[in-house]
N, C-alpha and C. Protein backbone atom coordinates (compact mmCIF):
# COMPACT_ATOMS: atom_id res chain seq x y z
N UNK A 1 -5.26 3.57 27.20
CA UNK A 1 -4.90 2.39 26.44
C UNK A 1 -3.55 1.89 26.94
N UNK A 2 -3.62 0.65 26.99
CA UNK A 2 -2.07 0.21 27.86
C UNK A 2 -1.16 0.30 26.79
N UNK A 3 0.20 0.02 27.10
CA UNK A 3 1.26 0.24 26.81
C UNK A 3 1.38 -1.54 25.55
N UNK A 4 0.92 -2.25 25.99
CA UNK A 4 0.90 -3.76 25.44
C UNK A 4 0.44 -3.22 24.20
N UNK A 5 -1.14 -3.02 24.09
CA UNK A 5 -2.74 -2.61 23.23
C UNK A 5 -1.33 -1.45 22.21
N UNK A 6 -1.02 -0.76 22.62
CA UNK A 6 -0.02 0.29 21.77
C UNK A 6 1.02 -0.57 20.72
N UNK A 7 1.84 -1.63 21.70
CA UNK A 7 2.87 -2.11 21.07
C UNK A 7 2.28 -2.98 20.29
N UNK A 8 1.10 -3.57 20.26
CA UNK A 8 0.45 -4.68 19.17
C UNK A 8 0.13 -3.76 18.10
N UNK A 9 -0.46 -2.78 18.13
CA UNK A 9 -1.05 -1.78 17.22
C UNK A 9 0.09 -1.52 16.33
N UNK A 10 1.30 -1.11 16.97
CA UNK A 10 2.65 -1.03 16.09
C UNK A 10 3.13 -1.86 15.57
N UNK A 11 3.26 -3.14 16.02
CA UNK A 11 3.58 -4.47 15.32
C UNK A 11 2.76 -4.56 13.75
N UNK A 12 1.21 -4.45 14.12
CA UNK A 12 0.19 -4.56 13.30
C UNK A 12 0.57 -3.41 11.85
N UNK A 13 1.05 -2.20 12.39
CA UNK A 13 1.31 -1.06 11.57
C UNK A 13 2.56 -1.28 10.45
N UNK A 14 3.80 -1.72 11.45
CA UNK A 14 4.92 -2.60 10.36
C UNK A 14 4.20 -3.53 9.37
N UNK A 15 3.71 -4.39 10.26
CA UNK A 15 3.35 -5.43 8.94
C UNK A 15 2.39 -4.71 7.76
N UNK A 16 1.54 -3.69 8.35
CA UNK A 16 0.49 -3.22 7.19
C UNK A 16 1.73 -2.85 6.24
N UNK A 17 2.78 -1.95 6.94
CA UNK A 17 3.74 -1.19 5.99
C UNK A 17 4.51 -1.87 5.51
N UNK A 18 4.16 -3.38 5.47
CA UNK A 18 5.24 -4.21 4.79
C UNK A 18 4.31 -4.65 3.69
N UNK A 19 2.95 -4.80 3.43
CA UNK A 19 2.51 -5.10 2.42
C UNK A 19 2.42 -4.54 1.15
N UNK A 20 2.52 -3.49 1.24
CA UNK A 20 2.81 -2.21 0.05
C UNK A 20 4.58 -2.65 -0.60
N UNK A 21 5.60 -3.01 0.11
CA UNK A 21 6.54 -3.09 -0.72
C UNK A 21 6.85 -4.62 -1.24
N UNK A 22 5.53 -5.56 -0.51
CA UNK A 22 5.83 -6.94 -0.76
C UNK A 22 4.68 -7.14 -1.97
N UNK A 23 3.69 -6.02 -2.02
CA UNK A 23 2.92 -6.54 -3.22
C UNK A 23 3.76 -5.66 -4.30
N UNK A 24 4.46 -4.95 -4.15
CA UNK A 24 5.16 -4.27 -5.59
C UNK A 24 6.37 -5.25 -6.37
N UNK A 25 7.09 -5.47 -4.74
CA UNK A 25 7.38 -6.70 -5.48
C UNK A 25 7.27 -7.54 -6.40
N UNK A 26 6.10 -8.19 -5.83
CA UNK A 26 5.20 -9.50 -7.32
C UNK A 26 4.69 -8.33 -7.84
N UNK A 27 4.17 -7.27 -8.10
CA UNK A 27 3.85 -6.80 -9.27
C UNK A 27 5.11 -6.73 -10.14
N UNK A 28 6.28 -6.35 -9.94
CA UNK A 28 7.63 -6.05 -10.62
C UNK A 28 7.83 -7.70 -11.34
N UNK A 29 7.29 -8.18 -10.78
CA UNK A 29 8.20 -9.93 -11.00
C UNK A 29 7.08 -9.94 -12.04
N UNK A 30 5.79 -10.06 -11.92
CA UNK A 30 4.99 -10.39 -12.41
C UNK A 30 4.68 -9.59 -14.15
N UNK A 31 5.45 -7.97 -13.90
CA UNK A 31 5.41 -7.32 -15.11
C UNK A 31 6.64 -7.82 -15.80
N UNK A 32 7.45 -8.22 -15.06
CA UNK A 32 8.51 -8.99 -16.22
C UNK A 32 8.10 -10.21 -16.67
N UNK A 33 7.43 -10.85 -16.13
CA UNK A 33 6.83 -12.10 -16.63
C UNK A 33 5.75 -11.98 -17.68
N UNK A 34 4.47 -11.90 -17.11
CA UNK A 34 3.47 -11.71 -18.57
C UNK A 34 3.06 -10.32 -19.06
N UNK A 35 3.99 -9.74 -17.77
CA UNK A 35 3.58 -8.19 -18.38
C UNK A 35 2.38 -7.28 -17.51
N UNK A 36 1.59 -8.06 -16.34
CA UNK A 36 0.56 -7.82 -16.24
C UNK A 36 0.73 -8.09 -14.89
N UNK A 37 0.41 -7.49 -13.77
CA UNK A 37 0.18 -8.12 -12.32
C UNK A 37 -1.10 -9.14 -12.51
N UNK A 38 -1.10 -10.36 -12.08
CA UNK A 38 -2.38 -10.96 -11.87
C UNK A 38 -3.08 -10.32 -11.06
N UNK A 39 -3.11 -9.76 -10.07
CA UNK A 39 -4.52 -9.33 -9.29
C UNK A 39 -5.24 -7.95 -10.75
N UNK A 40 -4.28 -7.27 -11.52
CA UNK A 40 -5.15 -6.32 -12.36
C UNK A 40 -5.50 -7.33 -13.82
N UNK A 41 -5.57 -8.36 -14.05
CA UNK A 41 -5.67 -9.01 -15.19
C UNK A 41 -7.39 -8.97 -15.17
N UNK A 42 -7.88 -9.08 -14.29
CA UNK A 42 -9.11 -9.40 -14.32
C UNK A 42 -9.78 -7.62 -14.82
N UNK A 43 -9.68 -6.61 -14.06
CA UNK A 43 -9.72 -5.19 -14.24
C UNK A 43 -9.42 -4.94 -15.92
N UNK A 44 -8.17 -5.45 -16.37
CA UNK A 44 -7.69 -5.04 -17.54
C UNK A 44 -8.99 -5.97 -18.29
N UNK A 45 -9.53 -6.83 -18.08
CA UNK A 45 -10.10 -7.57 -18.78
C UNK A 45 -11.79 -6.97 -19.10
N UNK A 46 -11.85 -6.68 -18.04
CA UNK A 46 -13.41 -5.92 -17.47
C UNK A 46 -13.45 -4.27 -18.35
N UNK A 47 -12.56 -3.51 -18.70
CA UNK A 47 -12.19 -2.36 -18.72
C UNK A 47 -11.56 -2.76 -20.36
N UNK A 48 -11.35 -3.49 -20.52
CA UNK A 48 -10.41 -3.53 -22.20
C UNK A 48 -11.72 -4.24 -22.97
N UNK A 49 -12.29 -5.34 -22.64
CA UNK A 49 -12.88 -6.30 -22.98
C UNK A 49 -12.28 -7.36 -23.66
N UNK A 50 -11.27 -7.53 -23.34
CA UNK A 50 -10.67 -8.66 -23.48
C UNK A 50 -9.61 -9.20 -22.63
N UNK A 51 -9.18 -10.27 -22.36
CA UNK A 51 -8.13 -11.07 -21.63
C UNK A 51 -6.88 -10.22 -22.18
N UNK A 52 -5.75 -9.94 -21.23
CA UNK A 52 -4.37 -9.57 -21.11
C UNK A 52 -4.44 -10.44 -21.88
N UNK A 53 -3.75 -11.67 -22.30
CA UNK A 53 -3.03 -12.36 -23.77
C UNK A 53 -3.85 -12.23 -24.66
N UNK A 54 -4.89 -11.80 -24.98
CA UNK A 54 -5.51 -11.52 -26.02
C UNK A 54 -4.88 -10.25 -26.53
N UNK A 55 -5.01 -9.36 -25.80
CA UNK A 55 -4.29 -8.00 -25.80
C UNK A 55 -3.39 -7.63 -26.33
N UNK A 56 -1.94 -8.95 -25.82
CA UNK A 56 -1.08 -8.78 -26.09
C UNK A 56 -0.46 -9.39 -27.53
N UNK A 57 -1.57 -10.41 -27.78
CA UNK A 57 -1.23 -10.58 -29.80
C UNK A 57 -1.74 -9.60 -30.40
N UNK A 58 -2.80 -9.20 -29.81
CA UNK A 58 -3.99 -8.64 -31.28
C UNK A 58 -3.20 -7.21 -31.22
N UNK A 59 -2.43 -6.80 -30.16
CA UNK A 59 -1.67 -4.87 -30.11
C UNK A 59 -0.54 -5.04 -29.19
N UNK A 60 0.56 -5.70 -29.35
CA UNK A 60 1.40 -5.74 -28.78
C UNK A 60 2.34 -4.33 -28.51
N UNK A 61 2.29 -3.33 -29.10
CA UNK A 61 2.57 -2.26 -28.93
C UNK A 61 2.09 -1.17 -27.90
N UNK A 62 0.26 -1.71 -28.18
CA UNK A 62 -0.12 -1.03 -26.85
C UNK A 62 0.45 -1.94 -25.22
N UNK A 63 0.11 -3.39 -25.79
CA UNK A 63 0.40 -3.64 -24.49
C UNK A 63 1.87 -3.70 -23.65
N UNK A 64 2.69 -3.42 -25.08
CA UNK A 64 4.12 -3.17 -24.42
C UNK A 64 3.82 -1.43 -23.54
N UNK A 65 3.11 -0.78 -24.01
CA UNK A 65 3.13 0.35 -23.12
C UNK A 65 2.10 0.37 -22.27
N UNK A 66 1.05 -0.61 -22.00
CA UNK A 66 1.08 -0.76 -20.98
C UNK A 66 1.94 -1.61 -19.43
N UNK A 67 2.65 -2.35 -20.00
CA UNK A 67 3.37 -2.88 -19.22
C UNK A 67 4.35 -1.79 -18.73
N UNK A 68 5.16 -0.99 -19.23
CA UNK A 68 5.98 -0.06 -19.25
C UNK A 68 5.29 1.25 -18.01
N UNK A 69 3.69 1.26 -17.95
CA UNK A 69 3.05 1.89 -17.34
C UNK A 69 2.98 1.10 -15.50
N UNK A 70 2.63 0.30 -16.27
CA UNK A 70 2.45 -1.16 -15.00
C UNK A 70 3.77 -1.13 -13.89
N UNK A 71 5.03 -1.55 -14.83
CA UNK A 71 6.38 -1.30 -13.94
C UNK A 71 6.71 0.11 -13.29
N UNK A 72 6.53 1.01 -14.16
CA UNK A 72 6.83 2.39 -13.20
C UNK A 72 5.53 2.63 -12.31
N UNK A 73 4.20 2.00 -12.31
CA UNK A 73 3.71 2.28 -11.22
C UNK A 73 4.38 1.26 -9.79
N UNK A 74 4.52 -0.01 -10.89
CA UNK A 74 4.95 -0.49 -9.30
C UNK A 74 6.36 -0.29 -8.70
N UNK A 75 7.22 0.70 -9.23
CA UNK A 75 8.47 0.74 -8.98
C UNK A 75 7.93 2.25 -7.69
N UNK A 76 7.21 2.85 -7.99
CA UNK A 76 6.61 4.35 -7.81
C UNK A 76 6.10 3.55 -6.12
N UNK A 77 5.27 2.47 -6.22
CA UNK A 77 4.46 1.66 -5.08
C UNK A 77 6.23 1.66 -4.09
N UNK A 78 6.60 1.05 -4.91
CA UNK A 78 7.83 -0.18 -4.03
C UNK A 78 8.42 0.90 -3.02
N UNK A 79 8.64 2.34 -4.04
CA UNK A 79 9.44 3.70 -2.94
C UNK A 79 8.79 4.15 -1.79
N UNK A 80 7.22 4.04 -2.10
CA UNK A 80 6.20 4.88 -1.11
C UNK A 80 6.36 3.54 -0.14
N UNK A 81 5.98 2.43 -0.63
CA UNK A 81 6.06 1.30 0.55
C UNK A 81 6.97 1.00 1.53
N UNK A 82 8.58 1.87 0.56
CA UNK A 82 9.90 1.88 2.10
C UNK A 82 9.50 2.79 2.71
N UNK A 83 9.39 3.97 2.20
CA UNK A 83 9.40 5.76 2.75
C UNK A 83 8.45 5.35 4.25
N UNK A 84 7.02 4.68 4.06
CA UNK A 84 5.87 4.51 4.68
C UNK A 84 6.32 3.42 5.99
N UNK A 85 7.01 2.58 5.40
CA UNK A 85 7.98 1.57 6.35
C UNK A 85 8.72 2.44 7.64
N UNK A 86 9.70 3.10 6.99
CA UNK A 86 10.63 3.65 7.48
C UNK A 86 9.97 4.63 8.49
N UNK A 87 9.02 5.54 7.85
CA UNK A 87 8.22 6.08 8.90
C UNK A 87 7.69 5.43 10.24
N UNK A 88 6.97 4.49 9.52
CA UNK A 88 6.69 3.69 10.80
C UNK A 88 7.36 2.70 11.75
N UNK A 89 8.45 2.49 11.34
CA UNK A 89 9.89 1.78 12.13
C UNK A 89 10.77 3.00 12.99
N UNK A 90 10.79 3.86 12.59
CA UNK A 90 11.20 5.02 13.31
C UNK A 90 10.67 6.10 13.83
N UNK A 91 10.22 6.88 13.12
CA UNK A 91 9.75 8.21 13.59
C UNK A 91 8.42 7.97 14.56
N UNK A 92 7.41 7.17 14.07
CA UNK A 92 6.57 6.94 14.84
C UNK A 92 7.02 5.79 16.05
N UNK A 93 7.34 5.04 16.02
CA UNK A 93 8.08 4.33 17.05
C UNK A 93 8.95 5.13 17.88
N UNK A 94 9.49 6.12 17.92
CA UNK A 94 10.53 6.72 17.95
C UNK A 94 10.09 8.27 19.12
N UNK A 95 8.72 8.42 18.70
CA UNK A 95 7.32 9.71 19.16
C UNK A 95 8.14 10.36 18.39
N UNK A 96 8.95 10.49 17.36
CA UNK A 96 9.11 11.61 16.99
C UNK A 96 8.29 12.37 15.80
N UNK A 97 8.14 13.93 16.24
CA UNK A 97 7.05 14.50 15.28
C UNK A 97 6.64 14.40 14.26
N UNK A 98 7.54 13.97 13.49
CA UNK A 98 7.66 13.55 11.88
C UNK A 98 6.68 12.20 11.58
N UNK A 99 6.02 11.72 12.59
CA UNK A 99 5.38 10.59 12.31
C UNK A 99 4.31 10.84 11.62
N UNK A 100 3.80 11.89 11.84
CA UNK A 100 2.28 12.28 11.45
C UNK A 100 2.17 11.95 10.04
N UNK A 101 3.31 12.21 8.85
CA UNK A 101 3.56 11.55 7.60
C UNK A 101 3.01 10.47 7.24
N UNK A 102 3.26 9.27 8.06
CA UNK A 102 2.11 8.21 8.21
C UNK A 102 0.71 8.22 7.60
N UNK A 103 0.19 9.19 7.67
CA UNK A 103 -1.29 9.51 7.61
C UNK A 103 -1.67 9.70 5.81
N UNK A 104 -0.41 10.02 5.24
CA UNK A 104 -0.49 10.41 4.29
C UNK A 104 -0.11 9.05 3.13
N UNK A 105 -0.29 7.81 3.69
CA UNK A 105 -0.13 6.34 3.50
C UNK A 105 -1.75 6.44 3.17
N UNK A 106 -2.66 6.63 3.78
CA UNK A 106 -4.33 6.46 3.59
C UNK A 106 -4.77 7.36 2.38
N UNK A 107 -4.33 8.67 1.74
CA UNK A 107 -4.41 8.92 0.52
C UNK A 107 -4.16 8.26 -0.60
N UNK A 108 -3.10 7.00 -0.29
CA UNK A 108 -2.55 6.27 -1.17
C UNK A 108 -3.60 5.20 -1.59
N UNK A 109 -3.79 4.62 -0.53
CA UNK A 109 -4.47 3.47 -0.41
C UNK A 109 -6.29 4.13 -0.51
N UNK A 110 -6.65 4.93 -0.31
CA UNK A 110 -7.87 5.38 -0.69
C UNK A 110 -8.16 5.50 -2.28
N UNK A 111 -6.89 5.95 -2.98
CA UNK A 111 -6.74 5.99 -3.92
C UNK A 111 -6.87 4.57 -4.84
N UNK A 112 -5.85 3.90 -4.15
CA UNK A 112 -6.10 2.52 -5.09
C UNK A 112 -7.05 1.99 -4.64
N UNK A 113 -7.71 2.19 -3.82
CA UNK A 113 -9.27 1.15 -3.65
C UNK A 113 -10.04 1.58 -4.63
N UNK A 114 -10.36 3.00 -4.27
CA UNK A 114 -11.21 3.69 -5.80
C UNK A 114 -11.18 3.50 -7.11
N UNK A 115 -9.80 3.70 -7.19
CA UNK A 115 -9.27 3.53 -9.05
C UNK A 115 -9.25 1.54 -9.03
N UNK A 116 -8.75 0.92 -8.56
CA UNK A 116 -8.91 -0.52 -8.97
C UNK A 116 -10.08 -1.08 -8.68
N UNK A 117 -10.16 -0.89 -7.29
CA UNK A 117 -11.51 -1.46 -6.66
C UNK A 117 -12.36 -0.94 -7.17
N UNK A 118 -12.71 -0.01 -7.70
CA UNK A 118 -14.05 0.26 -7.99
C UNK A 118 -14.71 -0.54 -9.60
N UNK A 119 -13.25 -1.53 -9.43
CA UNK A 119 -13.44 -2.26 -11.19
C UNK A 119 -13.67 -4.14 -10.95
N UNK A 120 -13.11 -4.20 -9.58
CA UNK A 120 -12.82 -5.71 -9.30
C UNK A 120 -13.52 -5.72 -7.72
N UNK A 121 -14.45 -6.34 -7.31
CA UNK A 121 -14.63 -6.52 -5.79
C UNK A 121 -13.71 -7.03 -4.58
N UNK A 122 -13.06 -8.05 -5.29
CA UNK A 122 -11.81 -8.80 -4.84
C UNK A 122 -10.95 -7.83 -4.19
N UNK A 123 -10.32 -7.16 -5.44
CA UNK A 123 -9.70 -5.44 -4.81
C UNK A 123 -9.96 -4.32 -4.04
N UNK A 124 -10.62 -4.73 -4.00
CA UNK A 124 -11.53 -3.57 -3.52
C UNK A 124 -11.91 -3.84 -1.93
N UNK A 125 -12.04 -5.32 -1.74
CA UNK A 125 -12.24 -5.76 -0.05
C UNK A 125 -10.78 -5.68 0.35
N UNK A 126 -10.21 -6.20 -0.95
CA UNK A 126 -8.60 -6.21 0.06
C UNK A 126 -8.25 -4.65 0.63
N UNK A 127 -8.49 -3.66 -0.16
CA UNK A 127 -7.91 -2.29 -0.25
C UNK A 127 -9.00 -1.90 1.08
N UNK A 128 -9.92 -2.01 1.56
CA UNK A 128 -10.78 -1.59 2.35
C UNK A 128 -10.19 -2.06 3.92
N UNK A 129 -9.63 -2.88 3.54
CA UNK A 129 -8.93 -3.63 5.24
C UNK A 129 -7.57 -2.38 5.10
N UNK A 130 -6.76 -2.34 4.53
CA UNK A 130 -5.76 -1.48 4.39
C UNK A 130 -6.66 -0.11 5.04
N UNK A 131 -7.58 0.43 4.37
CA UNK A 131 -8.51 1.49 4.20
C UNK A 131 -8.50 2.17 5.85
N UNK A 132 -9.22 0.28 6.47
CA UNK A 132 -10.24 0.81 7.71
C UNK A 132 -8.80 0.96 8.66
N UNK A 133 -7.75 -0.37 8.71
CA UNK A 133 -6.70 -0.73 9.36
C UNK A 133 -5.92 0.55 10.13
N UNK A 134 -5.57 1.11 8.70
CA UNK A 134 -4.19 2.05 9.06
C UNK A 134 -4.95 3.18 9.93
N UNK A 135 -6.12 4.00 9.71
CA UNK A 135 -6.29 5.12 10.44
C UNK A 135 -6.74 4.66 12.26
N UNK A 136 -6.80 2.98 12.35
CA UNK A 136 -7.32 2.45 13.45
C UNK A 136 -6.03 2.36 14.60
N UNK A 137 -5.17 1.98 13.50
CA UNK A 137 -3.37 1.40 14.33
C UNK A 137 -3.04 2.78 14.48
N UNK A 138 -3.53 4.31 13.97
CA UNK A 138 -2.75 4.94 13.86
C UNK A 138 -3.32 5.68 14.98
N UNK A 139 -4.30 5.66 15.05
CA UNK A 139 -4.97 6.43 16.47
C UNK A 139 -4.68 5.97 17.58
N UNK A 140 -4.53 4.01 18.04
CA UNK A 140 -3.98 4.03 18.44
C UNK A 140 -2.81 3.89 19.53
N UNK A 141 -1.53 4.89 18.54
CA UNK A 141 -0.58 5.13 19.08
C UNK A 141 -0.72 6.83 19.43
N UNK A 142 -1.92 7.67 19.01
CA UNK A 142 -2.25 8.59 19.44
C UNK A 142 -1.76 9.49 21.19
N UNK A 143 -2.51 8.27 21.91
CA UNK A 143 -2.32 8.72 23.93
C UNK A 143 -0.86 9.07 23.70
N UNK A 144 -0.23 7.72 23.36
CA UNK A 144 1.34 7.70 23.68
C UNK A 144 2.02 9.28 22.79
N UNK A 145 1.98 9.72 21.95
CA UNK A 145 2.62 10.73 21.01
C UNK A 145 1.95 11.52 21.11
N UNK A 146 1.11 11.96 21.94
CA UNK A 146 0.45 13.38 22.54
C UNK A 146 0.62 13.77 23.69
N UNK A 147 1.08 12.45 24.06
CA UNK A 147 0.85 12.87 26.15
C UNK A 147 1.67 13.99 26.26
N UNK A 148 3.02 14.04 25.62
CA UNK A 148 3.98 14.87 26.65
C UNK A 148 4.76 15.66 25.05
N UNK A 149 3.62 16.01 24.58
CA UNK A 149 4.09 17.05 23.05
C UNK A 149 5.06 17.13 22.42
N UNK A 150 6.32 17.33 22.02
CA UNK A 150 7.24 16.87 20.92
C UNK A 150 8.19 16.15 21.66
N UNK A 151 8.33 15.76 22.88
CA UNK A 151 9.25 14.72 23.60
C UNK A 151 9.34 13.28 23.01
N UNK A 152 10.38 12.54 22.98
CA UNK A 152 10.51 11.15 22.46
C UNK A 152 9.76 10.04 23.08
N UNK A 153 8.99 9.25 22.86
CA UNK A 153 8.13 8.09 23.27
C UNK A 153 7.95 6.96 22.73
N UNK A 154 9.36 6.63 22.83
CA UNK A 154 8.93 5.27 22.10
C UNK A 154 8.00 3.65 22.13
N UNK A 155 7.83 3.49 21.52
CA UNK A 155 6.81 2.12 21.69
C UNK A 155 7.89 0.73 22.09
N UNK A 156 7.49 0.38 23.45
CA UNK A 156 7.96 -0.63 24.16
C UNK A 156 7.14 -2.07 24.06
């Protein structure tokens, strides 16, 4: 695999690892606002049987704790989305061994396809590109971070 085919794959890998701390983001904005990320309003709706503002007159207590649930997941997202960043801006860019961590980004995201996606289709295609993406970009940079075993190789 050329050296180009590698450095696109890495480009491709930042940006995947930038979507995890840019959707926690609007989830954070969005739980201070109605309380609710819009992409899970529809899920909460399917799964509660009723609309988020319905929710939130008829049991405002529950839905204050769910919101409270909502923000520490996406505060929980926003950390894994630098940690996952950072990995992939350095260590793997970098050949250094510690990259393999990376891999452990697809437990995450397997995870939320299952638990959301398996409630909303919408979610569920998005989470599947994440799904197929990362173990594709991550292989690869494979040639390059095997050729010459714990030596530095960075992506040019």
């Amino acid at each position: 695999m050329s050296a180009c085919v590698r450095f696109v794959a890495w480009i491709l890998l930042l940006l995947l690892a930038l979507f995890p701390v840019l959707a926690a983001i609007a989830d954070l904005v969005s739980d201070f606002g109605t309380g609710l990320p819009t992409d899970h309003q529809a899920i909460f709706a399917a799964l509660a049987g009723e609309p988020w503002p319905s929710a939130q007159a008829s049991a405002p207590g529950v839905a204050s704790y769910i919101t409270l649930l909502e923000t520490g997941y996406a505060i929980h997202e926003l950390v894994f989305g630098i940690l996952f960043l950072v990995i992939v801006a350095i260590p793997l860019r970098c050949g250094q061994w510690w990259w393999w961590l990376a891999w452990v980004m697809l437990v995450a995201d397997l995870g939320y396809t299952f638990t959301f996606g398996g409630n909303d289709a919408t979610v569920c295609s998005r989470g599947l590109i994440a799904d197929v993406a990362l173990p594709v970009l991550l292989l690869a940079q494979l040639p390059r971070l095997l050729s010459h075993g714990r030596q530095q190789h960075p992506v040019t």
